[in-house]
Protein backbone atom coordinates (compact mmCIF):
# COMPACT_ATOMS: atom_id res chain seq x y z
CA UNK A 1 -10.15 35.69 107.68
CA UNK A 2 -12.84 33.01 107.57
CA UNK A 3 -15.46 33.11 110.56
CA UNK A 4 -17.85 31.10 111.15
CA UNK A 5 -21.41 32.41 110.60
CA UNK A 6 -24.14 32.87 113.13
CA UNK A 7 -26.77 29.64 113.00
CA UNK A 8 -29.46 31.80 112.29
CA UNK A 9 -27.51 33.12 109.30
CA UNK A 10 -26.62 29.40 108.10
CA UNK A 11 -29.97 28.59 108.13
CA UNK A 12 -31.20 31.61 106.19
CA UNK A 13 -28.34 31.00 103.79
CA UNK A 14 -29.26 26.98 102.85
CA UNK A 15 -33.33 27.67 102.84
CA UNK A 16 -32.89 30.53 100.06
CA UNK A 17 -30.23 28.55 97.84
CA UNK A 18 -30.88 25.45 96.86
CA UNK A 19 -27.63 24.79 95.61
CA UNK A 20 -25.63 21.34 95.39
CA UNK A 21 -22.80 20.61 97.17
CA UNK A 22 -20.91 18.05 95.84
CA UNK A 23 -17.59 16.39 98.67
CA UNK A 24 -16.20 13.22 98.40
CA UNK A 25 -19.01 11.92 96.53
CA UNK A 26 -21.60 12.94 98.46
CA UNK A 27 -24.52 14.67 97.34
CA UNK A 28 -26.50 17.48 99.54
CA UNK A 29 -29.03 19.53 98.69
CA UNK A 30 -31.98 21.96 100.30
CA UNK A 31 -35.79 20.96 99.37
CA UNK A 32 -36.26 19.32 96.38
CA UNK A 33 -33.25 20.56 94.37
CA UNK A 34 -31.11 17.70 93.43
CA UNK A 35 -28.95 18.26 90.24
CA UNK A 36 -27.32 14.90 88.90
CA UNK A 37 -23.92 13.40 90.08
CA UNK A 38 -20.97 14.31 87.98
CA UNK A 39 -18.30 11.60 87.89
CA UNK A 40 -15.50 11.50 85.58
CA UNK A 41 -14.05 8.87 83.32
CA UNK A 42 -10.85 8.12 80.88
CA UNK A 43 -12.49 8.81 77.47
CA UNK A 44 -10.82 8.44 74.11
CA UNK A 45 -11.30 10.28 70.83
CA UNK A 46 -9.06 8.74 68.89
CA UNK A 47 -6.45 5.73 69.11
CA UNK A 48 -2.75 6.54 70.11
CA UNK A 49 -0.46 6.20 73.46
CA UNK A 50 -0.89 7.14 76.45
CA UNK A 51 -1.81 11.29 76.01
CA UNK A 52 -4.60 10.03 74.15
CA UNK A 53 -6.28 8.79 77.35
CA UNK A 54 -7.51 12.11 78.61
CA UNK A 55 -10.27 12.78 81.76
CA UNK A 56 -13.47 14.19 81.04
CA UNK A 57 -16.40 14.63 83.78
CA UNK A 58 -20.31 13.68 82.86
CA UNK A 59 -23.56 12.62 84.06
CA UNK A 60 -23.08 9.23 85.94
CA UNK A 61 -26.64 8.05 84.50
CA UNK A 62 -29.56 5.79 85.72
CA UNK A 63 -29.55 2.42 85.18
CA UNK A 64 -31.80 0.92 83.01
CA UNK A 65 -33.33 -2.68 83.00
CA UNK A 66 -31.35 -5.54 84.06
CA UNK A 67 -28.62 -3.11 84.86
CA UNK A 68 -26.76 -1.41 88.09
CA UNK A 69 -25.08 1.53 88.23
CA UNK A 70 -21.38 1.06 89.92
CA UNK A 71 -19.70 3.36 91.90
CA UNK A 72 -16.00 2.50 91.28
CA UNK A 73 -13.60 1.85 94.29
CA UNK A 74 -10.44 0.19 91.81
CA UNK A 75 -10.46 -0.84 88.38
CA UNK A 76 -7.90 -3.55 86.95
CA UNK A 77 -4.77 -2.24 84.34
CA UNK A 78 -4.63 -5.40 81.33
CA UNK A 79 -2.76 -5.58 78.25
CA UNK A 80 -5.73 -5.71 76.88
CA UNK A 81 -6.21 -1.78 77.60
CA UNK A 82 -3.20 -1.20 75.61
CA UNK A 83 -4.68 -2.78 72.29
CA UNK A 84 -7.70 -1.07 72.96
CA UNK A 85 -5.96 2.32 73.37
CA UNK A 86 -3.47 2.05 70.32
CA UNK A 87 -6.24 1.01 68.41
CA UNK A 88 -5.06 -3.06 67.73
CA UNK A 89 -8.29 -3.98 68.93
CA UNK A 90 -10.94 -1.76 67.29
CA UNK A 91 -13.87 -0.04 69.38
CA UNK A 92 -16.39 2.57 68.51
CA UNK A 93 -15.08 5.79 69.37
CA UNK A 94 -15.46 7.83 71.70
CA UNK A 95 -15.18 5.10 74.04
CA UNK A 96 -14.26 4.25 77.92
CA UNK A 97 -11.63 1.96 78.19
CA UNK A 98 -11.27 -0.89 81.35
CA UNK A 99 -12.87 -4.25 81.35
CA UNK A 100 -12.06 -5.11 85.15
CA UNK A 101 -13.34 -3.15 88.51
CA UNK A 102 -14.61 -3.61 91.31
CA UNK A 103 -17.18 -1.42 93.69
CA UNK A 104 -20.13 -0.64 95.18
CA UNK A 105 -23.76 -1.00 93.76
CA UNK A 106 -25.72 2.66 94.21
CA UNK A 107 -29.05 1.74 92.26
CA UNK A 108 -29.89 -0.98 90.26
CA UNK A 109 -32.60 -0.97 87.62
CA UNK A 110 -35.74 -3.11 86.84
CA UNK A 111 -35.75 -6.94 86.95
CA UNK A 112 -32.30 -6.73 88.77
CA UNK A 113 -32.64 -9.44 91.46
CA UNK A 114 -28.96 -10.71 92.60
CA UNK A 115 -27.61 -6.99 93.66
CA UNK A 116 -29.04 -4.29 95.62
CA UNK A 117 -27.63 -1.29 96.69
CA UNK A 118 -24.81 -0.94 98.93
CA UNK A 119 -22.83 -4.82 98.02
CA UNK A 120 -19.71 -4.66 97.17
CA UNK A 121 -19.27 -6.27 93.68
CA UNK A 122 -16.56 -7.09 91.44
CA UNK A 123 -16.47 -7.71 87.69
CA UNK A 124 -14.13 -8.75 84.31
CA UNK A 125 -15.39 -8.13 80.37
CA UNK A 126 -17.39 -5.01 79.92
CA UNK A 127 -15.61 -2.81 78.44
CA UNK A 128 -16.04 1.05 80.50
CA UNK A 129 -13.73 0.29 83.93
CA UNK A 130 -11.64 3.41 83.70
CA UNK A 131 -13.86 5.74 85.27
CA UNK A 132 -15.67 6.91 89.05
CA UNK A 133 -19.55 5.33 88.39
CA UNK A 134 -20.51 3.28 85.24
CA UNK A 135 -23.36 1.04 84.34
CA UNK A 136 -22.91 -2.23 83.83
CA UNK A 137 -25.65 -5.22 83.07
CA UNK A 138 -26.25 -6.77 86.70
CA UNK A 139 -25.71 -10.58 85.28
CA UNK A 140 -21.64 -9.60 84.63
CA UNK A 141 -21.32 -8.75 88.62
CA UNK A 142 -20.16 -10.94 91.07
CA UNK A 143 -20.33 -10.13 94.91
CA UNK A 144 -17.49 -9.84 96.95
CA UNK A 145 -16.69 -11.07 100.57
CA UNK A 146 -15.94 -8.90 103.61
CA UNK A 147 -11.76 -11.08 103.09
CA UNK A 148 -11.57 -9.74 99.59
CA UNK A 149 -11.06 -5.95 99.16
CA UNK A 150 -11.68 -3.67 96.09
CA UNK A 151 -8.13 -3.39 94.83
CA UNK A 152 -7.85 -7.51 95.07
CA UNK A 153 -10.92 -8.23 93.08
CA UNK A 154 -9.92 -5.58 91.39
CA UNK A 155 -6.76 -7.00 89.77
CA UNK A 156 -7.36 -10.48 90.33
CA UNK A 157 -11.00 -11.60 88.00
CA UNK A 158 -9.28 -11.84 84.89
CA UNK A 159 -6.21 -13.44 85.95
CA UNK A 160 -8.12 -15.67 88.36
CA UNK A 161 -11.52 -16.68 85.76
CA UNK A 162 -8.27 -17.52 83.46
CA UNK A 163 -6.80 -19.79 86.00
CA UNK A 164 -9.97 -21.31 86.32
CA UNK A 165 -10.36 -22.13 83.11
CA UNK A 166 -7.22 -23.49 82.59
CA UNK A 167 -6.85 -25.81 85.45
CA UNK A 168 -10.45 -26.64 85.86
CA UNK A 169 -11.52 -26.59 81.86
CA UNK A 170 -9.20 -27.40 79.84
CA UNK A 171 -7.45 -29.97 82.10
CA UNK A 172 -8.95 -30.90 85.25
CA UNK A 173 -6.03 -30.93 87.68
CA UNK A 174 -6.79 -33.34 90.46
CA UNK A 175 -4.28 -34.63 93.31
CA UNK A 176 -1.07 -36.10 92.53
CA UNK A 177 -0.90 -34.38 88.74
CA UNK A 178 2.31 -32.78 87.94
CA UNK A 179 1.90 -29.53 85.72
CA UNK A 180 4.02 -26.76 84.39
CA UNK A 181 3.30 -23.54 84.53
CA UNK A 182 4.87 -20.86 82.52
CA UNK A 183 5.38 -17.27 84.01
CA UNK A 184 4.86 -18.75 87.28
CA UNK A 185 5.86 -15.58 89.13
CA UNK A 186 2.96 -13.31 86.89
CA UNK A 187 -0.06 -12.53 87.68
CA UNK A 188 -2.02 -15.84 86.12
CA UNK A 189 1.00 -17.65 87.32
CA UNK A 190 0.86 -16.75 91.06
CA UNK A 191 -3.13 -17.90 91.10
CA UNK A 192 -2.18 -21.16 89.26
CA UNK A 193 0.45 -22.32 91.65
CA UNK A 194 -1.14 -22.11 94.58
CA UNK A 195 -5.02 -23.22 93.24
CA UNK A 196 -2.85 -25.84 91.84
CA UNK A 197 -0.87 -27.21 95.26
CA UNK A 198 -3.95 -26.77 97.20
CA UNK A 199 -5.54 -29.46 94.29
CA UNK A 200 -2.74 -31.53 95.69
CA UNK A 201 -0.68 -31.29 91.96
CA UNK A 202 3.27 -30.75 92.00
CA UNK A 203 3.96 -27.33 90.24
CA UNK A 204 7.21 -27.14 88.13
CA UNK A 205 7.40 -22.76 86.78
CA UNK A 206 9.35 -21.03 84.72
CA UNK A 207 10.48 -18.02 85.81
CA UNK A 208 12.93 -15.46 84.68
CA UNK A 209 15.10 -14.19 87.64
CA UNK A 210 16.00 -16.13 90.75
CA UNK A 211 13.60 -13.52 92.60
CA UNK A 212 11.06 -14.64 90.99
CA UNK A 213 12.01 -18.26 91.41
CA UNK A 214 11.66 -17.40 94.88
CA UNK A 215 7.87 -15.62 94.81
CA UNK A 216 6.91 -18.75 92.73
CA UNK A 217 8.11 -20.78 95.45
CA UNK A 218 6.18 -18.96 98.13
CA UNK A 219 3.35 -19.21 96.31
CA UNK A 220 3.06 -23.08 95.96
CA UNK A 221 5.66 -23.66 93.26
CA UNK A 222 7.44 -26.65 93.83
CA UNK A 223 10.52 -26.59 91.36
CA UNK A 224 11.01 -22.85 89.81
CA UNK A 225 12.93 -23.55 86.37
C-alpha cells in the first residue's frame, strides 16, 4: 500500500536525484538537471495505407532563426495527407506528415518578431502537423483570437485561405452577385456560403442529400440544388 512519505524524506529524496519528471507536458527537475522534452510524432518509412503511419517519440528541438517551436493543441486531417501517405505525392522519407495545426508558441528563435511565447497560433502548408511540438518558420504562423479555438483553426486554414482565394481572387464577389457553389455542404463549401451571403451575393449549392441541402441552407445557401 502506497503511503505518503515524511517531508523530510521528500526533500532528501528530490535534492539527491536529479531526475526528470515528465506529466502532461510539463517538465520538472532538481538543480540544474534538465534533460530535453520528448514529444512524439506520426513518422513514415515508407509509402503505403494507413499501418504505415506509425508513432515514434524524439527530441522536440530548438528553434533556429526565423523559426518557433509549436507545441501542438489539434492538427487538420486533408486529402492531401492521403497522397502524401500512399506515396502520390512524393516526399523525402522518413518524413512527418500534416500541413495544418494549430497551437501554442513555447520558444521562438532569433529575428522572430510577430510571435512570442505563449500566443496561440494557427497555420496551413508546412508539411510536419501530425505530431505533439514541431518547428515551423515563424512567417507561416498566424495568431489566433480568444473566439477561435485550436480544433477550429485547426480544420478550418486550408478550407478557409481556399475560400478566400476563390471569392476574393479569382472573382471578387461583391453585393448583389449570384454564384454557385459546388459541394456546398463540405468543408470549402460551408465557408463559401456564408463569406458569400454576408458579401451580400445569392448562393445557389449543389449538394448531394436533402440533409445536406438543409446544412447548406443554414449556412447562407440560398437555393440548395
Amino acid at each position: 500500500r502506497w503511503r505518503r512519505k515524511p517531508r523530510s524524506d521528500r526533500r532528501k529524496s528530490v535534492t539527491e536525484n536529479p531526475a526528470v519528471v515528465a506529466t502532461a507536458g510539463l517538465f520538472f527537475c532538481a538543480g540544474k538537471s534538465l534533460k530535453p522534452a520528448m514529444t512524439h510524432a506520426i513518422r513514415i518509412h515508407k509509402s503505403g495505407g494507413a499501418k504505415a503511419l506509425p508513432g515514434e517519440e524524439g527530441e522536440g528541438g530548438e528553434p533556429g532563426p526565423a523559426q518557433v517551436r509549436l507545441r501542438q493543441e489539434a492538427a487538420g486531417l486533408n486529402f492531401i495527407d492521403v497522397y502524401h501517405r500512399t506515396g502520390l505525392y512524393k516526399q523525402e522519407m522518413p518524413f512527418t506528415p500534416g500541413v495544418e495545426g494549430a497551437g501554442i508558441v513555447q520558444s521562438v528563435g532569433t529575428d522572430v518578431t510577430n510571435v512570442k511565447p505563449g500566443d496561440r497560433v494557427a497555420y496551413a502548408g508546412p508539411i510536419g502537423g501530425y505530431a505533439e511540438e514541431r518547428l515551423i518558420d515563424a512567417d507561416r504562423v498566424v495568431k489566433l483570437p480568444d473566439g477561435i479555438s485550436s480544433e477550429q483553426a485547426a480544420g478550418m486554414m486550408l478550407q478557409g485561405m481556399t475560400a478566400q482565394m476563390l471569392l476574393r481572387s479569382v472573382f471578387p464577389v461583391h453585393d448583389g452577385d449570384t454564384i454557385l457553389v459546388h459541394a456546398a455542404a463540405g468543408g470549402v463549401g460551408l465557408i463559401m456560403c456564408q463569406w458569400a451571403a454576408a458579401l451580400g451575393a445569392t448562393v445557389i449549392g449543389t449538394v448531394g442529400t436533402e440533409e445536406k441541402a438543409e446544412l447548406a441552407r443554414a449556412h447562407g445557401c440560398a437555393h440548395p440544388i
